[in-house]
Protein backbone atom coordinates (compact mmCIF):
# COMPACT_ATOMS: atom_id res chain seq x y z
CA UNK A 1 0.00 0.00 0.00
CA UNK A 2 1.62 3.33 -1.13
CA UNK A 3 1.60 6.11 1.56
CA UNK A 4 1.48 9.77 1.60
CA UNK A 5 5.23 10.01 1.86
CA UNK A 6 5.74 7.63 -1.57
CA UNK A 7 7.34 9.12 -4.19
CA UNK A 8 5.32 10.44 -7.00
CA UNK A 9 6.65 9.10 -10.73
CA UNK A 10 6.72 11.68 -13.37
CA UNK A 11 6.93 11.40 -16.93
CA UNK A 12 4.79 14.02 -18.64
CA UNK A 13 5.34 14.31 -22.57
CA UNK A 14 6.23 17.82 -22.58
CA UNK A 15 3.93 17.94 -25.87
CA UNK A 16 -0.11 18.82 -25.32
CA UNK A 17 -0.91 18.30 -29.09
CA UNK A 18 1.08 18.76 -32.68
CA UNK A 19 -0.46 20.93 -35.63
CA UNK A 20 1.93 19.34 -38.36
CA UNK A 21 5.65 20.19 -37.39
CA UNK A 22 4.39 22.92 -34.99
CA UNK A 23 4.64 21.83 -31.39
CA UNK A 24 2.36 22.92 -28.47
CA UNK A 25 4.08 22.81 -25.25
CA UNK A 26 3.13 22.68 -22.16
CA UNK A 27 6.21 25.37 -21.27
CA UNK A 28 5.44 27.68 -23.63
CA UNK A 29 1.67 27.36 -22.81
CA UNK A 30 2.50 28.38 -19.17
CA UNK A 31 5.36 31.19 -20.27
CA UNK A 32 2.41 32.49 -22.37
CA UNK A 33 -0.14 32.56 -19.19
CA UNK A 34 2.58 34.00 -16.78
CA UNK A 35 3.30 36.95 -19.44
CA UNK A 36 -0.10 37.40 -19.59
CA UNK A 37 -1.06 37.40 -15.93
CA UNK A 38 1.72 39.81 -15.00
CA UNK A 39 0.55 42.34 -17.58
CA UNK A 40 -2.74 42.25 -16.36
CA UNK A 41 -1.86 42.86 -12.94
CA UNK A 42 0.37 45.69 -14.47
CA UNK A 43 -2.88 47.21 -15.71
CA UNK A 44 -4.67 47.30 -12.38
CA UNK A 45 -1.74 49.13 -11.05
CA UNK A 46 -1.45 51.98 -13.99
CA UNK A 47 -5.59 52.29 -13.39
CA UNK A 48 -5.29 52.19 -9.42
CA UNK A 49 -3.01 55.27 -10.26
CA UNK A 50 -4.04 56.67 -12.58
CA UNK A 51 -1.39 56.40 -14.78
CA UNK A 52 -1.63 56.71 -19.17
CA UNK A 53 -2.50 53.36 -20.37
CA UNK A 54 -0.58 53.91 -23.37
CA UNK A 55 2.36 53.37 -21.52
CA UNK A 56 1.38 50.21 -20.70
CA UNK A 57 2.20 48.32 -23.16
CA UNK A 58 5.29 49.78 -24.09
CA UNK A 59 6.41 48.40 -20.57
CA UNK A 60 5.26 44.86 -21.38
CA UNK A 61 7.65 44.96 -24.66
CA UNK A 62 10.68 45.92 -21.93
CA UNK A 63 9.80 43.30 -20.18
CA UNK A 64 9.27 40.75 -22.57
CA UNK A 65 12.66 41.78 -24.48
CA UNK A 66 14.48 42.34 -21.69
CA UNK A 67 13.47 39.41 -19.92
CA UNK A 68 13.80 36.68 -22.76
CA UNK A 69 17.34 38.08 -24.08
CA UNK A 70 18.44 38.31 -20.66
CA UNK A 71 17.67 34.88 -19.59
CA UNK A 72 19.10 33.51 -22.46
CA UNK A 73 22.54 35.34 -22.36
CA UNK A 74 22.19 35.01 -18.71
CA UNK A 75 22.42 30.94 -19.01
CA UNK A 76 25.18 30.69 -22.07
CA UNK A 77 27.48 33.48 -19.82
CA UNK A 78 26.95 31.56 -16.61
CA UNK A 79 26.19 28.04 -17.57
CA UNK A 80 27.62 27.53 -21.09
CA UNK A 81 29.69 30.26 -22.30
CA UNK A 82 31.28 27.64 -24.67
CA UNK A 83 28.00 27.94 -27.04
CA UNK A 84 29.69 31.58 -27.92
CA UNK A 85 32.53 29.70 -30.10
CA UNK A 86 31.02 26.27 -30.84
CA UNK A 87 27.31 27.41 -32.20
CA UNK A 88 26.82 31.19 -32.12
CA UNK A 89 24.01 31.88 -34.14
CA UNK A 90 22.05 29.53 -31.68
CA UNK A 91 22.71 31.65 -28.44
CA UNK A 92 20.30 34.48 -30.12
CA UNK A 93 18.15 31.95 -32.65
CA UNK A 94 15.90 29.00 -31.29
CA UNK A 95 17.85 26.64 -33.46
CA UNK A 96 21.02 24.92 -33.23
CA UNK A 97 23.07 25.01 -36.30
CA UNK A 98 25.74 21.98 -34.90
CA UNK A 99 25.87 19.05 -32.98
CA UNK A 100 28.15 18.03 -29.73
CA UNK A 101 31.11 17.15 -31.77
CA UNK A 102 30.57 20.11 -33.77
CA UNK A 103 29.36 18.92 -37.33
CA UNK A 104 26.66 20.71 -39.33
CA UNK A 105 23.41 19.88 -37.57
CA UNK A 106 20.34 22.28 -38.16
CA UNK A 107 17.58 21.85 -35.43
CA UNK A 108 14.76 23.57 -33.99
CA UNK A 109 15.02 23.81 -30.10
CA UNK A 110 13.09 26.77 -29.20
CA UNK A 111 15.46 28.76 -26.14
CA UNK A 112 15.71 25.61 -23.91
CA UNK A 113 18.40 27.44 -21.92
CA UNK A 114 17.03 29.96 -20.01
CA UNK A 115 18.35 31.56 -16.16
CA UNK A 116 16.39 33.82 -14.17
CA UNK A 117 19.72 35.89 -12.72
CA UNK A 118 20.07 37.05 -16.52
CA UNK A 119 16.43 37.59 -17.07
CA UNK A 120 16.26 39.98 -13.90
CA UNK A 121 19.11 41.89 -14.98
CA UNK A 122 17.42 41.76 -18.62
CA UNK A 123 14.53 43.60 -17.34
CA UNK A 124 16.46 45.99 -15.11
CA UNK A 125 18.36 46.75 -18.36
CA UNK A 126 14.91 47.23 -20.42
CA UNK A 127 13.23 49.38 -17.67
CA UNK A 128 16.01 51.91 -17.82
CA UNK A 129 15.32 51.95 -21.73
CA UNK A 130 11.44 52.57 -20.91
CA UNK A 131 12.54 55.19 -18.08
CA UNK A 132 14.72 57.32 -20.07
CA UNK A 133 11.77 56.86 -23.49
CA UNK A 134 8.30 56.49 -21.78
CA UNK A 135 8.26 57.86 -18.26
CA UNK A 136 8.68 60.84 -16.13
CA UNK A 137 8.60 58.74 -13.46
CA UNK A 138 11.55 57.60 -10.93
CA UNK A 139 13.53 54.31 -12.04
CA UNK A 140 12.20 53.04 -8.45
CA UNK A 141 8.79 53.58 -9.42
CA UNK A 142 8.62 51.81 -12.31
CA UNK A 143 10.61 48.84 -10.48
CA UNK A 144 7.81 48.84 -7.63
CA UNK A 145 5.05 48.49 -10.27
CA UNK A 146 6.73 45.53 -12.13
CA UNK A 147 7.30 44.20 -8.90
CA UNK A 148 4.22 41.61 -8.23
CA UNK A 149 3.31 41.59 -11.16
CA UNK A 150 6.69 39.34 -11.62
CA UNK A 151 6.56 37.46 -9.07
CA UNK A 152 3.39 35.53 -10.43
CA UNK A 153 4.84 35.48 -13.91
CA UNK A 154 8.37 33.34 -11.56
CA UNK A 155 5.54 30.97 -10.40
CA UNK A 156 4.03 29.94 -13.52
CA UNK A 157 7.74 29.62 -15.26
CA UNK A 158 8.51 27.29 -12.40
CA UNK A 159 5.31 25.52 -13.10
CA UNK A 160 6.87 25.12 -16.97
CA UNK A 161 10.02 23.68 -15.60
CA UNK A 162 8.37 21.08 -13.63
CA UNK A 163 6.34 19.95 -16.29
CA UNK A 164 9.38 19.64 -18.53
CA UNK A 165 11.21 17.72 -16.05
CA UNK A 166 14.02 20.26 -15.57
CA UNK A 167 15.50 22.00 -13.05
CA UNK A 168 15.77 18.89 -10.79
CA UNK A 169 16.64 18.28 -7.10
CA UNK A 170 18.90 16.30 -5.96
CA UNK A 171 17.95 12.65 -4.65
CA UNK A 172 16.30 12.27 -1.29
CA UNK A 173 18.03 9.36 0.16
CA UNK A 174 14.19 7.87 1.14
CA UNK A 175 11.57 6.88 -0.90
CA UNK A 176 9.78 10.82 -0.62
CA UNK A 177 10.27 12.83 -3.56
CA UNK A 178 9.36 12.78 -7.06
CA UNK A 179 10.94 10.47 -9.96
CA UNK A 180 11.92 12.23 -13.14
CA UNK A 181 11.59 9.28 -15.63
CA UNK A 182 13.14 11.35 -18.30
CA UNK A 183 16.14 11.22 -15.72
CA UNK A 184 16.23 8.04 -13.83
CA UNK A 185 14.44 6.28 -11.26
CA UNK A 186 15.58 7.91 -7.82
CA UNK A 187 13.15 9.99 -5.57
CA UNK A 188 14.20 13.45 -6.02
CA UNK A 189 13.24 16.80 -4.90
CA UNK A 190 10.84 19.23 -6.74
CA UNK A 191 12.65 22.05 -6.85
CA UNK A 192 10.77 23.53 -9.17
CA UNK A 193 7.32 23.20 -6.97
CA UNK A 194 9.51 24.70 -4.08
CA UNK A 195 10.21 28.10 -5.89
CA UNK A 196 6.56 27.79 -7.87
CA UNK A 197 5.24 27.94 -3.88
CA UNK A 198 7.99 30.51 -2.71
CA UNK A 199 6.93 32.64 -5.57
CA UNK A 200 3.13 32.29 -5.20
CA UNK A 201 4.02 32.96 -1.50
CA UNK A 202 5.38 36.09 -2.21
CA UNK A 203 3.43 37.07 -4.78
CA UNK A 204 0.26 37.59 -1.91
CA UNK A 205 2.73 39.03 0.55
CA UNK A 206 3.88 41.46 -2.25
CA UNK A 207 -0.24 42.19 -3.03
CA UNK A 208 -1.05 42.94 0.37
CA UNK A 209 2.22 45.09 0.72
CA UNK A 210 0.33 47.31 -2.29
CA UNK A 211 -3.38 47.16 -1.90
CA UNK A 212 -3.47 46.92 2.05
CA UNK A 213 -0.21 48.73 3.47
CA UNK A 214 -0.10 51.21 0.61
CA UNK A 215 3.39 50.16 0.25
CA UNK A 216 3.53 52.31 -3.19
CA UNK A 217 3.76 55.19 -1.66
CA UNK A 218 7.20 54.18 -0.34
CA UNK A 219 9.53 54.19 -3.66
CA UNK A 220 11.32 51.07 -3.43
CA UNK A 221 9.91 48.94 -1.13
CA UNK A 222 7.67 46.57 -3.38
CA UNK A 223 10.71 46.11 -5.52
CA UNK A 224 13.75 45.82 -2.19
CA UNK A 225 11.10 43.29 -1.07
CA UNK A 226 10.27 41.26 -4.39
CA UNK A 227 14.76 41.23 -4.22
CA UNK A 228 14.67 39.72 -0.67
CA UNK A 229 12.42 37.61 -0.58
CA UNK A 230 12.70 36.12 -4.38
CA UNK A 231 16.47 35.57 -4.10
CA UNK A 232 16.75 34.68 -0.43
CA UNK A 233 14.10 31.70 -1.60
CA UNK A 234 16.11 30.84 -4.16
CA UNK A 235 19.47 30.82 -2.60
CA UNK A 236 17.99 28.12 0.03
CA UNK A 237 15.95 26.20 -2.64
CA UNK A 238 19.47 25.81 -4.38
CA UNK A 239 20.43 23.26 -1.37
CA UNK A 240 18.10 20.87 -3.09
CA UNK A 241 18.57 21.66 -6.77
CA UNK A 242 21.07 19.06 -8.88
CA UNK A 243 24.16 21.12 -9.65
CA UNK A 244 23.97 23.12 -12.73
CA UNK A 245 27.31 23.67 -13.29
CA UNK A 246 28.66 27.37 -14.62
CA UNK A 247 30.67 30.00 -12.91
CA UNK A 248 30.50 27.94 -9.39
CA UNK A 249 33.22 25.77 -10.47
CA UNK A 250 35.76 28.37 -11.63
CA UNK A 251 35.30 29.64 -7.58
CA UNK A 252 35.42 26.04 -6.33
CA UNK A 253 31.98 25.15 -6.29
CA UNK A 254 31.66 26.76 -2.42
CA UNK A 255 28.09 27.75 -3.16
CA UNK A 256 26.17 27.21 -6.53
CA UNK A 257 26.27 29.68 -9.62
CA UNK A 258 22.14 30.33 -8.45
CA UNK A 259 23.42 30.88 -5.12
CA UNK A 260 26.75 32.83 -6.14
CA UNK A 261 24.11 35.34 -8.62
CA UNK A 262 21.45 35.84 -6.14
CA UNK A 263 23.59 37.61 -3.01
CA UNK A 264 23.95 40.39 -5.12
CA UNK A 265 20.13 41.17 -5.77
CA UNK A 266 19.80 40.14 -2.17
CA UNK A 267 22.26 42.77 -0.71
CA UNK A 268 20.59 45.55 -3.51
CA UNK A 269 17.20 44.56 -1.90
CA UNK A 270 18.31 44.69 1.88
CA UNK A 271 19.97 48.56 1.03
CA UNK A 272 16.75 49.69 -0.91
CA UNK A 273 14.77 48.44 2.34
CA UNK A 274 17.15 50.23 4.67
CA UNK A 275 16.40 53.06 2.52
CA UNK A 276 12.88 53.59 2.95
CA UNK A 277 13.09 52.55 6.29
CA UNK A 278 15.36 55.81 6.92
CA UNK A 279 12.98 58.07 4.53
CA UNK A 280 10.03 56.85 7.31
CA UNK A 281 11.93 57.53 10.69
C-alpha cells in the first residue's frame, strides 16, 4: 500500500498536441499565461493610479525583451559560455546550427536554456530603456510596479520547468520525492514546486504590501522586497537543486552559480529596504 510520503513518478510528454511540425508545449503554454497574468496585474496598477494606459504596453515589450534576451545570455554566460565559439548563431536563434562534436546539424530547439539571474538583470536593463523613453517617473517607481506583477509570472515559469522535467533536485536518500523518468528512477526533490510555492508565497505578501499597506507610496519597497524575498528563496531552494554547473566551479563550487548570482540582488534589496526605512523615521 503506497503512503502519503511515496514518491510520485513523473513522466509528462512535454507535448499537449502537434499541428503538423508545430509543437504545443506545455512550457510555452505556461510562459504564455505568466506573461499574460503579470501584464494584467500591471494594468490594475497603472488604473489604481491613474497612470496613461498607453504606456502600458510599451512596458510589457521591456519586459518581454528584456526578460527573454536576458535569460538567455544570462544561461550561455553563466552556464555555457562555450555555445559563444562552438554554435553562435544559436545563443540568439531557437535553433542549433551543430551538434556536440561540432558537425553541421540544423535543429529547432526553441530557447531551452534559459536563467532567471540574466532575465532579472534583462529587465532591469529594459526598464532603464522605458525610463529614459516612456516615463517621467523615478527608475524606483517603475521597479515597484513591475514588482508583483513578476513574481506571479516566476511561479508559472517554475510551473513550466516542472512539467518539462528540468531544473531537478537532488535525490532524497528515502523513498519521498518525485521520480523524473526522463532522468532516472531515484526519488528526487521538486525544486521547481519549491520556488513555484515561494513565488506564489510572495506574490500575496507582495499584493497585500500594495493594496493593504499602501506600500507604493514608499519608492522602493515593493521592488527591495520582491529582491529579498525572491532571491533569499532561491538561494535556500538551491540546497536541493542538482548542480547546474557554470561559474560555481571556476570559484570552487563553495556555493552554486544560483546561489553565487542571487547575493547580489539580495544585498541591492536589503539597502533599498534600509532606505525607505530611513525616509520613514
Amino acid at each position: 500500500m503506497n503512503s502519503i510520503f511515496s514518491a510520485i513518478t513523473w513522466d509528462l510528454d512535454p507535448i499537449i498536441f502537434e499541428l503538423g511540425k508545430l509543437q504545443i508545449r506545455y512550457y510555452g503554454l505556461l510562459w504564455g499565461i505568466g506573461i499574460y497574468a503579470g501584464y494584467q496585474l500591471t494594468r490594475k496598477l497603472f488604473i489604481h493610479e491613474k497612470e496613461d494606459n498607453k504606456l502600458l504596453d510599451p512596458l510589457l515589450f521591456a519586459c518581454m525583451l528584456g526578460g527573454i534576451l536576458g535569460a538567455r545570455l544570462g544561461h550561455v554566460i553563466f552556464y555555457q559560455s562555450e555555445l559563444f565559439s562552438q554554435d553562435f548563431l544559436s545563443v540568439f536563434l531557437p535553433f542549433s546550427f551543430f551538434d556536440a562534436e561540432g558537425n553541421s546539424h540544423f535543429e529547432f530547439t526553441g530557447f531551452a536554456g534559459l536563467a532567471s539571474h540574466g532575465g532579472a538583470l534583462g529587465v532591469i536593463l529594459a526598464l532603464i530603456w522605458y525610463k529614459v523613453k516612456k516615463s517621467t517617473h523615478s527608475f524606483l517607481w517603475i521597479l515597484d510596479k513591475v514588482a508583483y506583477p513578476i513574481a506571479i509570472t516566476a511561479f508559472f515559469i517554475r510551473i513550466a520547468n516542472f512539467m518539462n522535467s528540468e531544473i531537478i533536485g537532488n535525490p532524497t536518500g528515502n523513498n519521498f520525492g518525485v521520480i523524473f523518468l526522463q532522468e532516472d528512477n531515484l526519488p528526487r526533490h521538486p525544486s521547481q514546486l519549491y520556488e513555484a510555492i515561494a513565488y506564489l508565497a510572495i506574490y500575496f505578501f507582495l499584493r497585500k504590501m500594495y493594496w493593504k499597506n499602501k506600500a507604493y507610496l514608499q519608492e522602493g519597497k515593493l521592488i527591495g522586497t520582491f529582491f529579498v524575498t525572491v532571491f533569499s528563496a532561491r538561494f535556500i531552494i538551491e540546497f536541493t537543486k542538482n548542480s547546474q554547473g557554470g561559474i560555481q566551479e571556476d570559484l570552487g563550487n563553495i556555493l552554486s552559480t544560483g546561489q553565487l548570482l542571487s547575493l547580489p540582488f539580495i544585498i541591492i534589496g536589503a539597502y533599498l529596504l534600509l532606505k525607505t526605512r530611513k525616509q520613514v523615521n
